[in-house]
N, C-alpha and C. Protein backbone atom coordinates (compact mmCIF):
# COMPACT_ATOMS: atom_id res chain seq x y z
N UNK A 1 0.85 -1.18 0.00
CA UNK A 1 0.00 0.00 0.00
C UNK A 1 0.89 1.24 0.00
N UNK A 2 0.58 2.36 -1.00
CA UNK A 2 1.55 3.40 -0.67
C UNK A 2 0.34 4.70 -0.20
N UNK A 3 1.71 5.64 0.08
CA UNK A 3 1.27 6.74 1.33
C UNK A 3 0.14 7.09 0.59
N UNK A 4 -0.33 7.20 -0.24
CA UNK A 4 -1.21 8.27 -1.02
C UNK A 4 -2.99 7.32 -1.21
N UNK A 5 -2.94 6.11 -0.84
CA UNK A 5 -3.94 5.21 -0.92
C UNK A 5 -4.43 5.46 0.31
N UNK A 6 -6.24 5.35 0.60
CA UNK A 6 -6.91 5.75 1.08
C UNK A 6 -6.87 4.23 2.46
N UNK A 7 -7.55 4.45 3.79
CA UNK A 7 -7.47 3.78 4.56
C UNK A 7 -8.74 3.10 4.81
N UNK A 8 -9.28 2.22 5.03
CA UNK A 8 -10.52 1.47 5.87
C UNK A 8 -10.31 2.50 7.32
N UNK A 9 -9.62 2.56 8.40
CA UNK A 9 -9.64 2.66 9.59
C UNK A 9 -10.14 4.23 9.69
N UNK A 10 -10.24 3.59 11.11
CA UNK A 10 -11.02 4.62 12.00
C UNK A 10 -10.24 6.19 11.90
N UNK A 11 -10.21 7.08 12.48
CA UNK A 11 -9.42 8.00 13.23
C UNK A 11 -8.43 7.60 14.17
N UNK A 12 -9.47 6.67 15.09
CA UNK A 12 -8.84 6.24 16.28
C UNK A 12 -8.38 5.01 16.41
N UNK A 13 -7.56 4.01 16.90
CA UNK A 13 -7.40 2.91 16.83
C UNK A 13 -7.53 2.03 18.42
N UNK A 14 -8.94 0.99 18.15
CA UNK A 14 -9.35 0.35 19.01
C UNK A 14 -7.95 -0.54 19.77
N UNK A 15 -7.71 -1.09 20.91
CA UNK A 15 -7.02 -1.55 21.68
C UNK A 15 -7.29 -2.12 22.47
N UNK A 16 -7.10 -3.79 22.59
CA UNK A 16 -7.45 -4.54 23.93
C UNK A 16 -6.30 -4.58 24.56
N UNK A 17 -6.51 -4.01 25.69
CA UNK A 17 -5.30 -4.19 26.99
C UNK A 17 -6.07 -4.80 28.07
N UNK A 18 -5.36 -6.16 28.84
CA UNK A 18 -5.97 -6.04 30.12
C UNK A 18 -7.24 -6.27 30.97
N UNK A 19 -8.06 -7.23 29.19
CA UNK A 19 -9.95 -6.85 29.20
C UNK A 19 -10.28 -5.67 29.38
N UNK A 20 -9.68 -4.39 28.47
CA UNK A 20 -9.92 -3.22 28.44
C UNK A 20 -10.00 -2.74 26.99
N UNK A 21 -10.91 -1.81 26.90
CA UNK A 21 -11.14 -1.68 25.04
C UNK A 21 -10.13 0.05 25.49
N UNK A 22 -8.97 0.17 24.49
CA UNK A 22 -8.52 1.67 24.49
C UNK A 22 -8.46 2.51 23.51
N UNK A 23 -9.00 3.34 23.43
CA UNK A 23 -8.92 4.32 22.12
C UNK A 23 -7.97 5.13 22.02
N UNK A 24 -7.06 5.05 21.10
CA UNK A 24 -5.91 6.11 21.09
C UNK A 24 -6.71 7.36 20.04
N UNK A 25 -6.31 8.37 20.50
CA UNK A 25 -6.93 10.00 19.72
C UNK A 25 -6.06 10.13 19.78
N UNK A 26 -4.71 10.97 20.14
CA UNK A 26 -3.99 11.57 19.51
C UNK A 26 -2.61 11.85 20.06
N UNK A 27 -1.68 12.28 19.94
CA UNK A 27 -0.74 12.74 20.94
C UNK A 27 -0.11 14.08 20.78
N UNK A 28 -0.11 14.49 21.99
CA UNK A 28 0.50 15.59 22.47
C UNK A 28 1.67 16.36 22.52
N UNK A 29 1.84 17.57 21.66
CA UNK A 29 3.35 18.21 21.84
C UNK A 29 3.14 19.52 22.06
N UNK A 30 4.22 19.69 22.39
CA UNK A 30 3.97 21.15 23.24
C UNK A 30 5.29 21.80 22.81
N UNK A 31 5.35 23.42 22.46
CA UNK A 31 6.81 24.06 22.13
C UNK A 31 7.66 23.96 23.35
N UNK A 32 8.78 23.70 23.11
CA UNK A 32 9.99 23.51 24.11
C UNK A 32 10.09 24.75 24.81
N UNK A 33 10.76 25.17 25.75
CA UNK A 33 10.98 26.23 26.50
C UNK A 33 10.83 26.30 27.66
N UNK A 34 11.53 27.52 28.87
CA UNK A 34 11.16 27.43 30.39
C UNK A 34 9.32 27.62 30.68
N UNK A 35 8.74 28.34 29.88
CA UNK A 35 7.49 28.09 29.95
C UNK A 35 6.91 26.65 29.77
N UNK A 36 7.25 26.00 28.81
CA UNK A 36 6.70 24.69 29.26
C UNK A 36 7.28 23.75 29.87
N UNK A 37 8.61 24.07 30.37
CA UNK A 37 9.22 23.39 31.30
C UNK A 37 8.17 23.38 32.53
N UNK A 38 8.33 24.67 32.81
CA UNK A 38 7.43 25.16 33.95
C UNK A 38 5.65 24.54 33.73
N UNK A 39 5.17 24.55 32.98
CA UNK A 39 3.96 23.87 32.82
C UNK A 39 3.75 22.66 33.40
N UNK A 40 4.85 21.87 32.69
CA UNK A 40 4.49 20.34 33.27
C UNK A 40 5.57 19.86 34.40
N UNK A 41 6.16 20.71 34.91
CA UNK A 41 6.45 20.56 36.21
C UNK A 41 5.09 20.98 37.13
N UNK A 42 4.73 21.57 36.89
CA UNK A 42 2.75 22.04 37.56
C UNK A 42 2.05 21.26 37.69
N UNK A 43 2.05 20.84 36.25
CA UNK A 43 1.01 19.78 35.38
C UNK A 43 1.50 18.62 36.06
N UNK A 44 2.84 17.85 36.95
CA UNK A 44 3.71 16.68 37.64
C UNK A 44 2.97 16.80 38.99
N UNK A 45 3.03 18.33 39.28
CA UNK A 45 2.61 18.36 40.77
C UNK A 45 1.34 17.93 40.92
N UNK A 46 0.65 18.75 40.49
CA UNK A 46 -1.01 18.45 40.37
C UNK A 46 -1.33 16.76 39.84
N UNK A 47 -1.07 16.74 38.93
CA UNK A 47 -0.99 14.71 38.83
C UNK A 47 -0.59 14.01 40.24
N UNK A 48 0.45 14.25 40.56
CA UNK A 48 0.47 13.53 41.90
C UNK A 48 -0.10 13.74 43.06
N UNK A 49 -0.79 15.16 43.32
CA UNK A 49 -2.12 15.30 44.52
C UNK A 49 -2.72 14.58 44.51
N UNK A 50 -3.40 14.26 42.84
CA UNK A 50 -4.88 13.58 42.73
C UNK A 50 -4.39 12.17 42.06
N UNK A 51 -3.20 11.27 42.21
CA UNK A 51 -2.48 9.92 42.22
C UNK A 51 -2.82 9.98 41.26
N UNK A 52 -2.54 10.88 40.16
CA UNK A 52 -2.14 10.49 38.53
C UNK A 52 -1.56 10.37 37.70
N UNK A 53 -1.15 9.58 36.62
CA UNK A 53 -0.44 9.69 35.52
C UNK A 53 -0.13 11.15 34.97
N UNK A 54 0.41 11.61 34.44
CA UNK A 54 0.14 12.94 33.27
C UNK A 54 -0.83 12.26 32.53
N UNK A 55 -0.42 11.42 31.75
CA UNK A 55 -1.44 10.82 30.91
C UNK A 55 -3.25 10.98 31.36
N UNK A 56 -3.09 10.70 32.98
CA UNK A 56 -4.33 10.54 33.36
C UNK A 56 -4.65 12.21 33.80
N UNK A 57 -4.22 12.79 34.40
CA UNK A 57 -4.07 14.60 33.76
C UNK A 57 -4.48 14.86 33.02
N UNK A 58 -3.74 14.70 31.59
CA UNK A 58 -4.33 15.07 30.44
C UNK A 58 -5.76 14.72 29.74
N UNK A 59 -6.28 13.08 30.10
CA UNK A 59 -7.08 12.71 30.10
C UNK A 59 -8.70 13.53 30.34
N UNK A 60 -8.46 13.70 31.99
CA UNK A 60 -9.12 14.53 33.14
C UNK A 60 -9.45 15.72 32.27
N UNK A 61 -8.23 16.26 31.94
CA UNK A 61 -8.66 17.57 31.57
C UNK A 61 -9.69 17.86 30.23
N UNK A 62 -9.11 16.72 29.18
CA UNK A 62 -9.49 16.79 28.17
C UNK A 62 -10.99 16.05 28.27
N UNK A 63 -11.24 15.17 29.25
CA UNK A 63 -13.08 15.00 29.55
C UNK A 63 -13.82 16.33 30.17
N UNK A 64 -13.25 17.19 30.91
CA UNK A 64 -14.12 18.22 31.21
C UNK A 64 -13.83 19.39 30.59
N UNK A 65 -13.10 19.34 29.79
CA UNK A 65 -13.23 20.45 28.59
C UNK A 65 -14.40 20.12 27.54
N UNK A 66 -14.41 19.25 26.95
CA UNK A 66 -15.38 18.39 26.16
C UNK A 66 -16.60 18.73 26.84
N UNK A 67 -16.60 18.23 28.45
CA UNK A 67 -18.58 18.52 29.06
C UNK A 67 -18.19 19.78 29.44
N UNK A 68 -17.98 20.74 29.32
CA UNK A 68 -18.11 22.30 29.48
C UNK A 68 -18.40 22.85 28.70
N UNK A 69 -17.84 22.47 26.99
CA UNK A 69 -17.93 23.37 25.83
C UNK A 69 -18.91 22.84 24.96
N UNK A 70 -19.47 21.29 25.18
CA UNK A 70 -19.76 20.59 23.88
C UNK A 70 -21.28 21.24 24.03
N UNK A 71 -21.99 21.78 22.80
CA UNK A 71 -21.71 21.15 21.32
C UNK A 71 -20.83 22.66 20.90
N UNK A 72 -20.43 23.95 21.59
CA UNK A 72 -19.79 24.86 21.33
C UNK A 72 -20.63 26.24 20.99
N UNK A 73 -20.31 26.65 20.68
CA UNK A 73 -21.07 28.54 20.33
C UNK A 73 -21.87 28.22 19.15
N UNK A 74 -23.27 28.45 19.62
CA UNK A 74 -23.93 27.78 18.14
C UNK A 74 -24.27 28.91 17.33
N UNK A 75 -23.67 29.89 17.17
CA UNK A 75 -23.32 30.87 16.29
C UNK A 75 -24.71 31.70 15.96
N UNK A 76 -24.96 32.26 16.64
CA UNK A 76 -26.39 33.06 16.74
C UNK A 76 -26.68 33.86 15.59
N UNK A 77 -27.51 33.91 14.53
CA UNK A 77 -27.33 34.61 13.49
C UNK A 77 -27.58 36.16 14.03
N UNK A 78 -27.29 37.15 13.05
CA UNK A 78 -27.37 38.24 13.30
C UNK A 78 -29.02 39.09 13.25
N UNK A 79 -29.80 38.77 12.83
CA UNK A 79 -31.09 39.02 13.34
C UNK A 79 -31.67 38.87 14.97
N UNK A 80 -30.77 37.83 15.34
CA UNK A 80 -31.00 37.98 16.58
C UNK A 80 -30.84 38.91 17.56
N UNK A 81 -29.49 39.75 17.18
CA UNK A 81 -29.13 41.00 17.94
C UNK A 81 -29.98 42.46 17.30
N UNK A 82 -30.57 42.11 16.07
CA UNK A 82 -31.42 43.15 15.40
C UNK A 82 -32.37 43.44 14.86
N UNK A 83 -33.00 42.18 15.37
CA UNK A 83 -34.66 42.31 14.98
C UNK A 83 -35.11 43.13 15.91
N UNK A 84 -36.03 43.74 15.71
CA UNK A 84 -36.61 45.24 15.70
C UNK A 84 -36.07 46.41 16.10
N UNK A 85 -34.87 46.53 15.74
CA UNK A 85 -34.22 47.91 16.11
C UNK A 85 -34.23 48.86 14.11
N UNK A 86 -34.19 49.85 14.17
CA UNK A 86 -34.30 50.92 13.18
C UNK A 86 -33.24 50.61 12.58
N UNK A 87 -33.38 51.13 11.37
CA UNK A 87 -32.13 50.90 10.57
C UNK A 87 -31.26 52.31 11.01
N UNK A 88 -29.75 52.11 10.80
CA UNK A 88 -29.18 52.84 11.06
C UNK A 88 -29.04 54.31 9.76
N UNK A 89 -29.10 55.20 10.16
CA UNK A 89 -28.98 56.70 8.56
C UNK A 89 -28.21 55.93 7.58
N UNK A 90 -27.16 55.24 7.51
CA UNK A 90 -26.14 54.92 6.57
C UNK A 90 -26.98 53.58 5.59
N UNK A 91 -27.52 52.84 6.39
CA UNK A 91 -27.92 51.71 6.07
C UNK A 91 -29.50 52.05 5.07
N UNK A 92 -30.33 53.27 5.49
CA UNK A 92 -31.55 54.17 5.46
C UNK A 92 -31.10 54.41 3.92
N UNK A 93 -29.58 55.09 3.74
CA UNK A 93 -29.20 55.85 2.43
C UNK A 93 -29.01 54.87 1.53
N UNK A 94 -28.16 53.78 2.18
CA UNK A 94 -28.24 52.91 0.89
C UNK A 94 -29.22 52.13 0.73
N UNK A 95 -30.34 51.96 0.89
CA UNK A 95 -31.34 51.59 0.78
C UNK A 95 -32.28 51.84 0.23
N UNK A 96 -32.62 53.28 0.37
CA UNK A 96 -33.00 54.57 -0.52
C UNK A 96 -33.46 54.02 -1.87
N UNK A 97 -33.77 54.97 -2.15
CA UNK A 97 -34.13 55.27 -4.12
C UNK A 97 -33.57 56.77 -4.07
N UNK A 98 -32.72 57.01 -3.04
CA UNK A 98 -31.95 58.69 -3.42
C UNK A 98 -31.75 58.66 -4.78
N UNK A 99 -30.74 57.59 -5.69
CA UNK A 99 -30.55 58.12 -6.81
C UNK A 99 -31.85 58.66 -7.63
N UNK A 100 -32.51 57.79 -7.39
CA UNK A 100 -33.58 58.61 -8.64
C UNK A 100 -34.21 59.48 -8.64
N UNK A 101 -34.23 60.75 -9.67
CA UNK A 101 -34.86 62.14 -9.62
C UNK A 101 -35.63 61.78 -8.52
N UNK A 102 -35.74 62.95 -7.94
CA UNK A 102 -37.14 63.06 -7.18
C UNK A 102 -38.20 64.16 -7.90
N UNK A 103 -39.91 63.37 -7.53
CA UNK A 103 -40.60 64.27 -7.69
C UNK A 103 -40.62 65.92 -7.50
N UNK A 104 -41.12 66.74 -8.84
CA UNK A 104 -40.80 68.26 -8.70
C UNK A 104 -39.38 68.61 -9.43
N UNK A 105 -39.59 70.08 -9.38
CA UNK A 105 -38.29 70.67 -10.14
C UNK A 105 -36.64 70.48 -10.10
N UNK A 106 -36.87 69.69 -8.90
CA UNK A 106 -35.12 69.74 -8.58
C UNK A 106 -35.11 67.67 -8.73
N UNK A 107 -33.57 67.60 -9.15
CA UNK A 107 -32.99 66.53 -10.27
C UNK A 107 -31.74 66.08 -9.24
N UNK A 108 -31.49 65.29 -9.32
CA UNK A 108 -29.97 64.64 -8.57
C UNK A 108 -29.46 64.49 -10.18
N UNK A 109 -28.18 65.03 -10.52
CA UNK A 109 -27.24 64.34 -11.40
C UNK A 109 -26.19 64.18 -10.95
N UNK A 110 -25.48 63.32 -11.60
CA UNK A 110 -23.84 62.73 -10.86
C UNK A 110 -23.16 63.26 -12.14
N UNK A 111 -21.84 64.09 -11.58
CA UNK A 111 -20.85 64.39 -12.63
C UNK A 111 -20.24 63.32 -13.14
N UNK A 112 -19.93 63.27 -14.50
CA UNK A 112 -19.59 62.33 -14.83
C UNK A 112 -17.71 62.13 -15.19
N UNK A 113 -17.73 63.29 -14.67
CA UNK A 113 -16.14 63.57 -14.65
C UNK A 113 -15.53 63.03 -13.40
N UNK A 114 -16.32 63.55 -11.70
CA UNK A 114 -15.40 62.78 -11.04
C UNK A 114 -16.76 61.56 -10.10
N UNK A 115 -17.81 61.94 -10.29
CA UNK A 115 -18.97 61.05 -9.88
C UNK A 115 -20.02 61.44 -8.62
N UNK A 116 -19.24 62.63 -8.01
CA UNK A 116 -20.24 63.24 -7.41
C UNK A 116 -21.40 63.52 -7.60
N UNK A 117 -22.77 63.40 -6.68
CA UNK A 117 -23.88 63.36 -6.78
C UNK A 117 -24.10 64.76 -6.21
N UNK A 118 -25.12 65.39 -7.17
CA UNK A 118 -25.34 66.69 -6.47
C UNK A 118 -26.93 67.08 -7.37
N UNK A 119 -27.81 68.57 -6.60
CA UNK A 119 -28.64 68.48 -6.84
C UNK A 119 -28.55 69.87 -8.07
N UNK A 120 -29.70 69.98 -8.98
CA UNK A 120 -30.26 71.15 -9.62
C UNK A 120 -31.44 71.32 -9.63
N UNK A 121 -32.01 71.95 -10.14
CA UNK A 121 -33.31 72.86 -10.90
C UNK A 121 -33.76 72.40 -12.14
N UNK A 122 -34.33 71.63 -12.40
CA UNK A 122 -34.58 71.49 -13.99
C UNK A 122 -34.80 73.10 -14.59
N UNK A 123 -35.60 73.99 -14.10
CA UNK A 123 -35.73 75.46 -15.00
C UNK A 123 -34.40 75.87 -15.13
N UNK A 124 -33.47 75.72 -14.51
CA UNK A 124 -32.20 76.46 -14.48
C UNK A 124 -30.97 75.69 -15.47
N UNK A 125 -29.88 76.45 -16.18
CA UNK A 125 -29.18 75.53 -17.03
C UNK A 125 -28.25 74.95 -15.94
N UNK A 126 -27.76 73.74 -16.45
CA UNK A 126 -27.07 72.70 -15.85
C UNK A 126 -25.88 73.29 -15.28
N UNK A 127 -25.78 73.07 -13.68
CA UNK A 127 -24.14 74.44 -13.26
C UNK A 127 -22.75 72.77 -13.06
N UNK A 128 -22.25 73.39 -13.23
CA UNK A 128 -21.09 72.97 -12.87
C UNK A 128 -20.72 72.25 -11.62
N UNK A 129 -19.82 71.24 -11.58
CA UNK A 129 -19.96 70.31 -10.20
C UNK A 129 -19.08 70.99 -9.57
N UNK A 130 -19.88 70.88 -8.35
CA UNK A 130 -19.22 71.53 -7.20
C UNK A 130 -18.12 71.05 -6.33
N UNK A 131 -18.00 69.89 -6.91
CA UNK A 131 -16.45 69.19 -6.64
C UNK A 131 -15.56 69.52 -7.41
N UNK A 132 -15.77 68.90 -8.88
CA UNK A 132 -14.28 69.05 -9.95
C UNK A 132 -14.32 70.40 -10.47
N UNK A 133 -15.49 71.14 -10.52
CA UNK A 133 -16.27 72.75 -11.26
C UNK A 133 -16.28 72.61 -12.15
N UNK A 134 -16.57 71.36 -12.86
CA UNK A 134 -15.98 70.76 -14.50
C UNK A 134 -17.63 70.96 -14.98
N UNK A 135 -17.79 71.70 -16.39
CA UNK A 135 -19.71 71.42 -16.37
C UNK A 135 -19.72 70.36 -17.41
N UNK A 136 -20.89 70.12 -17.82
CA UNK A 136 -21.66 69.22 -18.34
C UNK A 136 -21.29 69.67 -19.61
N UNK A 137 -21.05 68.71 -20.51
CA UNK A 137 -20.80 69.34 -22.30
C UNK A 137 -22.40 69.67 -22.55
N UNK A 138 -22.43 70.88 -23.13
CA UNK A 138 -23.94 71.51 -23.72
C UNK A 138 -24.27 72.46 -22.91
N UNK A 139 -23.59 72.68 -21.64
CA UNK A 139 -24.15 73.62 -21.03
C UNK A 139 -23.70 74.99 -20.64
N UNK A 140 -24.28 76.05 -20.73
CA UNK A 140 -23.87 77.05 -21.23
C UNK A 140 -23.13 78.07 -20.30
């Protein structure tokens, strides 16, 4: 069989020891250093208060991490924090139909030179944007 061929097995691999069924999950490494020196000299002490292995330490720990967290943050969608609150002005604007003329004499056009949105007069000739001051070709 080579490395790249797929497996029958588990994750885990079943184990009779002892008339005991054992599941191996995984093993443990940790970055070298006086910090983790210092860890599992802790992690030595505390094992031997409560007459344990590390192994059985690690064990311990890793069963009540599991019943504390399981099934984990079930990710609350965001309606939940905002059903019935107002929309915010920003959210109001883009939402809008601002772009389109509004009813009556006055017009939203966007320069097309730098894209600014700004308002006029339909009776009045087309002025110049008040950003770039660039006018409209045709207008006088």
């Amino acid at each position: 069989m080579t490395a790249n061929q797929p497996t029958n097995q588990p994750d885990h691999v079943n184990k009779q020891t002892n008339k005991q069924t054992r599941v191996e999950v995984t093993t443990l490494w940790l970055r070298g250093g006086a910090e983790t020196d210092d860890l599992l000299k802790r992690a030595r002490v505390l094992a031997a208060r409560d007459n344990l292995s590390l192994t059985g330490l690690t064990r311990a720990a890793f069963v009540e991490y599991v019943n504390n967290h399981y099934p984990g943050n079930p990710g609350l969608p965001l309606t939940h924090w905002t059903s019935g609150e107002p929309l915010s002005i920003a959210a109001q604007e883009k939402l809008s139909h601002s772009k389109l003329p509004p009813a009556g004499n006055i017009y939203n056009l966007k320069c097309r030179f730098c894209g600014t949105w700004f308002e006029t007069d339909k009776d009045m000739p087309l002025p110049a944007c008040p950003k770039c001051a660039k006018k409209p070709e045709g207008s006088t």
